[in-house]
N, C-alpha and C. Protein backbone atom coordinates (compact mmCIF):
# COMPACT_ATOMS: atom_id res chain seq x y z
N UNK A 1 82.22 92.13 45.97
CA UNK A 1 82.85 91.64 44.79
C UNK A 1 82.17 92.16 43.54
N UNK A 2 81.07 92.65 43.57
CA UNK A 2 80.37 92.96 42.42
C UNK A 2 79.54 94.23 42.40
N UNK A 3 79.81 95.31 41.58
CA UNK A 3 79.03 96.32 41.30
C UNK A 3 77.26 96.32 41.51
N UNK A 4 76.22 96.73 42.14
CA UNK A 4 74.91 96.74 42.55
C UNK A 4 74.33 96.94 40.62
N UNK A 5 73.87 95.92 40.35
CA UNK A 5 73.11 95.99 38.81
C UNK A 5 74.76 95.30 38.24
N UNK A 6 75.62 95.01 37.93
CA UNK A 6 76.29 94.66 37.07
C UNK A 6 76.51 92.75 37.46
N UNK A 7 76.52 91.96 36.53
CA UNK A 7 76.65 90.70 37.04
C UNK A 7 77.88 90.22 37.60
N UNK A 8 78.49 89.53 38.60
CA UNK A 8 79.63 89.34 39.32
C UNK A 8 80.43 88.56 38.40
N UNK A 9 79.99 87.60 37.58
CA UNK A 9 81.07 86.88 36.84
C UNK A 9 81.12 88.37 35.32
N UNK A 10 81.17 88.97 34.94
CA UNK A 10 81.57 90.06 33.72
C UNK A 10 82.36 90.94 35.05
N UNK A 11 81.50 91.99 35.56
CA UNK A 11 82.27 92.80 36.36
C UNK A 11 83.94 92.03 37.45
N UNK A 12 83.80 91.00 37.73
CA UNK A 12 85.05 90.27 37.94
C UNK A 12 86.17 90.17 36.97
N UNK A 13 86.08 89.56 36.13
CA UNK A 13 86.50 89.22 35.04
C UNK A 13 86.87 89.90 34.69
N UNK A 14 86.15 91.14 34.60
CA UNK A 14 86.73 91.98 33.30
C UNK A 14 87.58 92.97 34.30
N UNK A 15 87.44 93.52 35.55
CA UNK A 15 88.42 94.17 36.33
C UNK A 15 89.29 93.03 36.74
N UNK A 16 88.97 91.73 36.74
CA UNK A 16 90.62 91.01 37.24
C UNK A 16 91.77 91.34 35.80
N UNK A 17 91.03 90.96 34.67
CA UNK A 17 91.86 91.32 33.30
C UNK A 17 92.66 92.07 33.13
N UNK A 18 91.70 93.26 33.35
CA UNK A 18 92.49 94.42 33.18
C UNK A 18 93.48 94.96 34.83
N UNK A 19 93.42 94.29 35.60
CA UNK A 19 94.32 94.08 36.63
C UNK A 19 93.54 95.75 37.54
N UNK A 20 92.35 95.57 37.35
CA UNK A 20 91.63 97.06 37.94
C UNK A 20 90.83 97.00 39.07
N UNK A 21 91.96 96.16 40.08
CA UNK A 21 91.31 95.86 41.25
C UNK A 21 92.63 96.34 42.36
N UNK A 22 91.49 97.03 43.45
CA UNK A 22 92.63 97.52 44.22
C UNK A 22 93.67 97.05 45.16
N UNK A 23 93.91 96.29 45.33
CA UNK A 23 95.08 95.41 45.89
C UNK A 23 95.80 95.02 44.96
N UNK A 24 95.35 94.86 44.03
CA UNK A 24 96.32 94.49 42.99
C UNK A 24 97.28 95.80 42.45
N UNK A 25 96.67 97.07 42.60
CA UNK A 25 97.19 97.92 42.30
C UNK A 25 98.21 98.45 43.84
N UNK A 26 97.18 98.41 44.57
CA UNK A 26 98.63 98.62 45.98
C UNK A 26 99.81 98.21 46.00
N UNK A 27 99.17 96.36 45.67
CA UNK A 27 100.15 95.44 46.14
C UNK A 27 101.64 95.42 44.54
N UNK A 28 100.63 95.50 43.54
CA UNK A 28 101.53 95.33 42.28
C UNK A 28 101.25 93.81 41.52
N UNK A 29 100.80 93.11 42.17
CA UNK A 29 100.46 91.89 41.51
C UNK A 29 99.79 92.29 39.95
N UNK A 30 99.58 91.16 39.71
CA UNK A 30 98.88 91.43 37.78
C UNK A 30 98.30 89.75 37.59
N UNK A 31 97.39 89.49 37.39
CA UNK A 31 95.94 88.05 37.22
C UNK A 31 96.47 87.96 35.52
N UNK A 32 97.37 87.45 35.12
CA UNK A 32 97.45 86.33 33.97
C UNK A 32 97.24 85.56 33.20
N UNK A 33 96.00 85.08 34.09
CA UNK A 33 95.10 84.05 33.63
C UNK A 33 94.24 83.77 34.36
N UNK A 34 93.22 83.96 34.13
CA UNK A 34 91.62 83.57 35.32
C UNK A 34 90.42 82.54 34.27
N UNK A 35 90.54 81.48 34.26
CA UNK A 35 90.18 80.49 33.51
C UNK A 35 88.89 79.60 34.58
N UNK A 36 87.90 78.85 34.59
CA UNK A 36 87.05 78.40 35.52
C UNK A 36 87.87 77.44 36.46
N UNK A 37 87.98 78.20 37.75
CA UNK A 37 88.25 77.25 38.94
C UNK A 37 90.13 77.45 38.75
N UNK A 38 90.60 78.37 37.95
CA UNK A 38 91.95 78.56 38.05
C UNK A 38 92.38 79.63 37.47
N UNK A 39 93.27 80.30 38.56
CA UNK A 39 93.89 81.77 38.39
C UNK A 39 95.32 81.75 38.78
N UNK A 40 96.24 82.56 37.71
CA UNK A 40 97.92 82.65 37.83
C UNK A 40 98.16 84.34 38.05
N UNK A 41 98.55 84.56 39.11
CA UNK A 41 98.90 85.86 39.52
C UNK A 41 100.56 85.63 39.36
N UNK A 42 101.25 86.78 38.65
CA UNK A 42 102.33 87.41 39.28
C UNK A 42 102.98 88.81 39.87
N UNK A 43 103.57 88.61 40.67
CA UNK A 43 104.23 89.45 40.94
C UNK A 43 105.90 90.01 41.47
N UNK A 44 106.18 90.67 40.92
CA UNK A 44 107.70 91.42 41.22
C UNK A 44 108.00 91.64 42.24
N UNK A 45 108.36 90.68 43.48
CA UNK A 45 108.60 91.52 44.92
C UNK A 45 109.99 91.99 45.34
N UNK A 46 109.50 92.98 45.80
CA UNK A 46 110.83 93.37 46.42
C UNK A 46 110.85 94.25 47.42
N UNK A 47 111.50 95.42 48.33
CA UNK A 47 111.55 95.44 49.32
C UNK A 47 110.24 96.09 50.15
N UNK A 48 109.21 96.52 48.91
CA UNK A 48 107.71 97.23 49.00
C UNK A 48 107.23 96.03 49.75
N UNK A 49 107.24 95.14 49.48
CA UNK A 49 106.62 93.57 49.94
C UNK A 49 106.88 92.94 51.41
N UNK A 50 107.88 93.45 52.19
CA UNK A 50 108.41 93.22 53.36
C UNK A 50 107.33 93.21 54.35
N UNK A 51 107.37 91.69 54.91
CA UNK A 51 106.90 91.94 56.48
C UNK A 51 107.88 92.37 57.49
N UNK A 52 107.55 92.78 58.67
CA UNK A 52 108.75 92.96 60.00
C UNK A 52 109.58 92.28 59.64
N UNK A 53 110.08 91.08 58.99
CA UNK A 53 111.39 90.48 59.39
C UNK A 53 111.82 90.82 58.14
N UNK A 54 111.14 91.53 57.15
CA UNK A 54 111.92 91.63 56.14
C UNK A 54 111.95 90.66 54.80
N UNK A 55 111.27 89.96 54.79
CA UNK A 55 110.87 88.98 54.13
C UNK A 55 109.39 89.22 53.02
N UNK A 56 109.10 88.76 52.22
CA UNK A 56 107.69 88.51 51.79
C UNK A 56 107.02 88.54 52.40
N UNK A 57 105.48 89.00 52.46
CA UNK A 57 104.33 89.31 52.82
C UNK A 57 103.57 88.25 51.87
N UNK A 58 102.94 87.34 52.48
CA UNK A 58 101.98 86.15 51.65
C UNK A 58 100.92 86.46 51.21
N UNK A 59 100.59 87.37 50.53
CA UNK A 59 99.32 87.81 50.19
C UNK A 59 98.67 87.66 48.43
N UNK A 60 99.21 87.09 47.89
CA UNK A 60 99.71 86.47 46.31
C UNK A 60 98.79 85.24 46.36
N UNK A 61 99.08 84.76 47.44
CA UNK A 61 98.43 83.55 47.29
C UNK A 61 96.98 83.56 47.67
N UNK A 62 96.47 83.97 48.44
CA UNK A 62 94.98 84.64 48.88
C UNK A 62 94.55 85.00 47.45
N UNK A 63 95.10 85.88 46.93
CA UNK A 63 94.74 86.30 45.68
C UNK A 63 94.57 85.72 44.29
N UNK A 64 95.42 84.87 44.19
CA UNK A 64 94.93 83.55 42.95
C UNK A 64 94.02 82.75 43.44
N UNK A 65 94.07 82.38 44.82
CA UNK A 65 93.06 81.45 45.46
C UNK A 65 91.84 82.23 45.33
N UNK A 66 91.44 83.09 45.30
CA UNK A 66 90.34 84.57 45.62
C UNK A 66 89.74 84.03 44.02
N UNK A 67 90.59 84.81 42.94
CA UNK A 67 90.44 84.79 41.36
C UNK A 67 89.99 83.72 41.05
N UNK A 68 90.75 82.42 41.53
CA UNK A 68 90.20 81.25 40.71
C UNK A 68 88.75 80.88 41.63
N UNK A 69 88.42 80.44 42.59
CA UNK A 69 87.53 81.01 43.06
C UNK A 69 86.49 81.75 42.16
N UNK A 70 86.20 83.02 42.26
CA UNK A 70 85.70 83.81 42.11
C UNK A 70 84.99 83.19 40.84
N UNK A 71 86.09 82.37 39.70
CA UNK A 71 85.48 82.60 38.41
C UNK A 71 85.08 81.16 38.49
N UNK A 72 84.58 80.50 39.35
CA UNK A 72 83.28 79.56 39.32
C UNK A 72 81.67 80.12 39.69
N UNK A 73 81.96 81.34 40.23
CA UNK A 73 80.36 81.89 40.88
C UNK A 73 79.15 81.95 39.69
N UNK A 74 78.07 82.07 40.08
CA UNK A 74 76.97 82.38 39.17
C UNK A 74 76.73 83.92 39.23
N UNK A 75 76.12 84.46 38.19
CA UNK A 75 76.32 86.22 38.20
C UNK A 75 75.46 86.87 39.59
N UNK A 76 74.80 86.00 40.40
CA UNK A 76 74.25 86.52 41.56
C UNK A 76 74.81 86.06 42.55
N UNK A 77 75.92 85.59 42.89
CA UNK A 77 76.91 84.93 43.87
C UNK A 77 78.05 85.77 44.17
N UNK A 78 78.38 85.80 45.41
CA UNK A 78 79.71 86.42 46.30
C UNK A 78 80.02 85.19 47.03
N UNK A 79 81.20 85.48 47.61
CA UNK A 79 82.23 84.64 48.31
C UNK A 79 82.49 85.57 49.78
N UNK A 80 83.15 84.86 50.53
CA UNK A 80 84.02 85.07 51.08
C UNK A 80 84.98 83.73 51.64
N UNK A 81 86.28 84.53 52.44
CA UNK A 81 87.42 83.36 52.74
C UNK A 81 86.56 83.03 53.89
N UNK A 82 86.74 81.79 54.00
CA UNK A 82 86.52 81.51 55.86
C UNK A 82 87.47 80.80 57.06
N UNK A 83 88.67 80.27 55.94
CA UNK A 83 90.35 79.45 56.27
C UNK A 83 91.33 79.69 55.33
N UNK A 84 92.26 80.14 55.59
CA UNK A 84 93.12 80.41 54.99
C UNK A 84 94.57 80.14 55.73
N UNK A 85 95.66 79.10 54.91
CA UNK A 85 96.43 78.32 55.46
C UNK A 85 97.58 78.58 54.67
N UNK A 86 98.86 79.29 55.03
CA UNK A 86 99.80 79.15 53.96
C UNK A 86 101.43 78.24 54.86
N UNK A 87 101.83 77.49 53.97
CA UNK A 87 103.37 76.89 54.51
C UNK A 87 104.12 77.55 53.84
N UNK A 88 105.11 78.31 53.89
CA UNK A 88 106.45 79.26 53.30
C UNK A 88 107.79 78.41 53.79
N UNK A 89 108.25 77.85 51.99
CA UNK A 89 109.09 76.81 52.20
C UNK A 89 110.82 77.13 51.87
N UNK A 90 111.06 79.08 51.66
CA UNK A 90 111.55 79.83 51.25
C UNK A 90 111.72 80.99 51.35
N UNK A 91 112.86 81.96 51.99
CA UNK A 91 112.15 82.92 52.23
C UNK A 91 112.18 83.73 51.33
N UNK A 92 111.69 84.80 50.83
CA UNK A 92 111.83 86.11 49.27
C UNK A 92 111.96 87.02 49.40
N UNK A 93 113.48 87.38 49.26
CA UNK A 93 113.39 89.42 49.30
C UNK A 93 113.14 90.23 47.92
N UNK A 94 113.26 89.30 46.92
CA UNK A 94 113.30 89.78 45.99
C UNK A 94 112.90 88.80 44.62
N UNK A 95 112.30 88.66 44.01
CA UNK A 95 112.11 87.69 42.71
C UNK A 95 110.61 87.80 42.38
N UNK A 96 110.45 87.56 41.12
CA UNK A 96 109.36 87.23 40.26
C UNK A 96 108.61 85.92 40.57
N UNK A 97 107.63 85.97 41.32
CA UNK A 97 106.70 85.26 41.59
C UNK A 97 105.75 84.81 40.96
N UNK A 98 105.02 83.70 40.77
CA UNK A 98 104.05 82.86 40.22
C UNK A 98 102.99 81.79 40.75
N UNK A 99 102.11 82.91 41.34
CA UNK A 99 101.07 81.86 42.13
C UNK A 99 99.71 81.35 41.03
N UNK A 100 100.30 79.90 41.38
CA UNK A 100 98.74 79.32 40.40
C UNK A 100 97.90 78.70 41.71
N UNK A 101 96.61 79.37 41.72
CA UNK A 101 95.10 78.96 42.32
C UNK A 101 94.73 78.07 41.71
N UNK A 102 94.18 76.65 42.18
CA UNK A 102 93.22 76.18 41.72
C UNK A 102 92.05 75.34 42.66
N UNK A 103 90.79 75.46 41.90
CA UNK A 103 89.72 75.01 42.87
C UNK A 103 90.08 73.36 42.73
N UNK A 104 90.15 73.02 43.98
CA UNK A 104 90.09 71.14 44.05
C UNK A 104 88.30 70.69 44.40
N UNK A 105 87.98 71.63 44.99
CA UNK A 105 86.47 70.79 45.28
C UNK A 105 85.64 72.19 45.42
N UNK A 106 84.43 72.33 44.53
CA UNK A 106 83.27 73.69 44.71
C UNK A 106 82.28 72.68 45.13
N UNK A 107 81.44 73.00 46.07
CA UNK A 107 80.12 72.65 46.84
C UNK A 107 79.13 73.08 46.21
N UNK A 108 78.30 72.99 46.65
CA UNK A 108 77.14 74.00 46.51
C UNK A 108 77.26 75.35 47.54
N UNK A 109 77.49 74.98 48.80
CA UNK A 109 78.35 76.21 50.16
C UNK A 109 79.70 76.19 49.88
N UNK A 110 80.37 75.45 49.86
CA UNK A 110 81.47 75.32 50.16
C UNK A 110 82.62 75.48 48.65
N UNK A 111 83.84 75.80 49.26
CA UNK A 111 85.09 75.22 48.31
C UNK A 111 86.24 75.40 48.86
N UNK A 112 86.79 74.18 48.32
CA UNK A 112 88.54 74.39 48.77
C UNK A 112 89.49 74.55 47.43
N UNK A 113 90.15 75.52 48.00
CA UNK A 113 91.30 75.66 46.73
C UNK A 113 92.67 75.77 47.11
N UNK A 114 93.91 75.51 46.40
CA UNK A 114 95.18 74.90 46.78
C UNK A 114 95.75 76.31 46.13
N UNK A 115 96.97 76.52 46.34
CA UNK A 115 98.03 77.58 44.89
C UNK A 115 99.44 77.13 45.80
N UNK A 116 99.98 77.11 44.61
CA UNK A 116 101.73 76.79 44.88
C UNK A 116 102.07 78.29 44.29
N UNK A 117 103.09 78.72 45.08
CA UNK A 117 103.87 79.85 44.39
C UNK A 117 105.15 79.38 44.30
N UNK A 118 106.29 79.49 42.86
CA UNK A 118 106.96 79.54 42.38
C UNK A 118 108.03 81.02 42.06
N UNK A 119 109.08 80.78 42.22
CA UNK A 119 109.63 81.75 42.12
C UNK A 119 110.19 81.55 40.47
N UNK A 120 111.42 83.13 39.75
CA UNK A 120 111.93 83.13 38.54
C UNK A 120 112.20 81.52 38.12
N UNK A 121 113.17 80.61 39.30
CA UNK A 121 113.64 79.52 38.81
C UNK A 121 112.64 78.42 38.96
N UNK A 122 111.85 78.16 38.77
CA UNK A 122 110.74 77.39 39.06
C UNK A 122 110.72 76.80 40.31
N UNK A 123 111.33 77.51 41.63
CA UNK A 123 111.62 76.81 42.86
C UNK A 123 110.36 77.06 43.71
N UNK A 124 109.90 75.88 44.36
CA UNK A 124 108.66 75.91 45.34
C UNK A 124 108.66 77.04 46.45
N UNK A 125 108.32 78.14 46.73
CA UNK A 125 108.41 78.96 47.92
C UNK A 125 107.39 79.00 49.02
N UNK A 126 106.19 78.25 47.97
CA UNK A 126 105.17 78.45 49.64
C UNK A 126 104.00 77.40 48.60
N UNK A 127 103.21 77.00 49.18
CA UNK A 127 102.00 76.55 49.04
C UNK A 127 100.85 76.61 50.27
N UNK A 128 99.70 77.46 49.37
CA UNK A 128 98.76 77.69 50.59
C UNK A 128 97.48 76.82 50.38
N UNK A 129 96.32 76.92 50.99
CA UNK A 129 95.06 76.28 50.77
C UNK A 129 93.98 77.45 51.44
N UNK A 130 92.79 77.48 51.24
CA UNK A 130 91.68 78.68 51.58
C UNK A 130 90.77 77.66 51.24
N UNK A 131 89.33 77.63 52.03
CA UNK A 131 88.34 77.34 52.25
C UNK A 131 87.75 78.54 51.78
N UNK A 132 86.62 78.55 51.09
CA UNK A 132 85.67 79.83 51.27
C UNK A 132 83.64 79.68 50.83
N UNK A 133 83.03 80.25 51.24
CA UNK A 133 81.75 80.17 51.66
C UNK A 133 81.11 80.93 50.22
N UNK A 134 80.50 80.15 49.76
CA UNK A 134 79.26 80.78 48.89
C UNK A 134 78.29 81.64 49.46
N UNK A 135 77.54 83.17 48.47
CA UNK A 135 76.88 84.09 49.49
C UNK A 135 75.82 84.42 48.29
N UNK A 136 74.72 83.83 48.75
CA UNK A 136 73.86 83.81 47.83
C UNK A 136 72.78 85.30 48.70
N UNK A 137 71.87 85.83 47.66
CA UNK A 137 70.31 86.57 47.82
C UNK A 137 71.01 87.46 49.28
N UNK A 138 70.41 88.13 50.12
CA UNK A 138 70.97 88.97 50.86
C UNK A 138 72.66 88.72 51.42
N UNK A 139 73.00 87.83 51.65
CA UNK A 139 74.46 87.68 52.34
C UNK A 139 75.37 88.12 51.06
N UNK A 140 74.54 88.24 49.30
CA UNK A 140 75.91 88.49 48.55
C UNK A 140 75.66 90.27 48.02
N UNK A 141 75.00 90.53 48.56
CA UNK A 141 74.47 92.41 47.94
C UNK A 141 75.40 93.12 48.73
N UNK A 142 76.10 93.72 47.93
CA UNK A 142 76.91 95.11 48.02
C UNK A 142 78.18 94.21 47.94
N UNK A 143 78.63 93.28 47.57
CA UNK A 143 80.24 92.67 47.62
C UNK A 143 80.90 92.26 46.64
């Protein structure tokens, strides 16, 4: 998550901003807002986005959950996921998406965070939840 010498909360931040992170660029998503313990990703899906059945690929939501996340760490802290749970209450071939992350509980190890994604009409399409692990002194170098 963080450049070797650069601190993880600036080098985050400032590549989630400027949307200069690579999945975001694969995928097309764009970080909106990354505020402490809450991040709004959107994205334009459409048929680039398809799993096998043809449908949305849930990966939007990992990603605000990731962002908001992320922007509680201390500048010597990494993460990773360790659960990750999504319900899809809708299916999407196509529409403007709106996943808001937010942290419900940071640990000292631990955190859980929730994101609802919303489609153009403000309709519920999925809500996920992610657990993820604080990575402090060797477990957070090179990430």
């Amino acid at each position: 998550m963080s450049t070797p010498g650069i601190p993880v909360e600036s080098d985050f931040r400032t590549r989630a901003k400027t949307n200069d992170v690579p999945i975001a660029r694969l995928i097309g998503f764009e970080a909106k807002e990354i505020a402490e313990g809450r991040a709004t990703v959107t994205l334009s899906a459409g048929p680039q986005h398809a799993n096998p059945m043809g449908t949305l690929h849930g990966g939007i939501a990992d990603a605000a959950m990731g962002m908001a996340f992320a922007s509680t760490l201390a500048p010597k802290e990494s993460f990773t996921t360790v659960e990750l749970k999504i319900n899809f209450f809708r299916p999407v071939w196509e529409a403007h998406l709106k996943a808001e992350g937010r942290v419900v509980r940071r640990g000292q190890s631990l955190g859980y965070i929730e994101c609802e994604i919303t489609d153009e009409r403000g309709r519920l399409v999925a809500k996920a939840a992610s657990t993820c692990l604080v990575l402090r002194g060797e477990d957070a170098k090179g990430r």
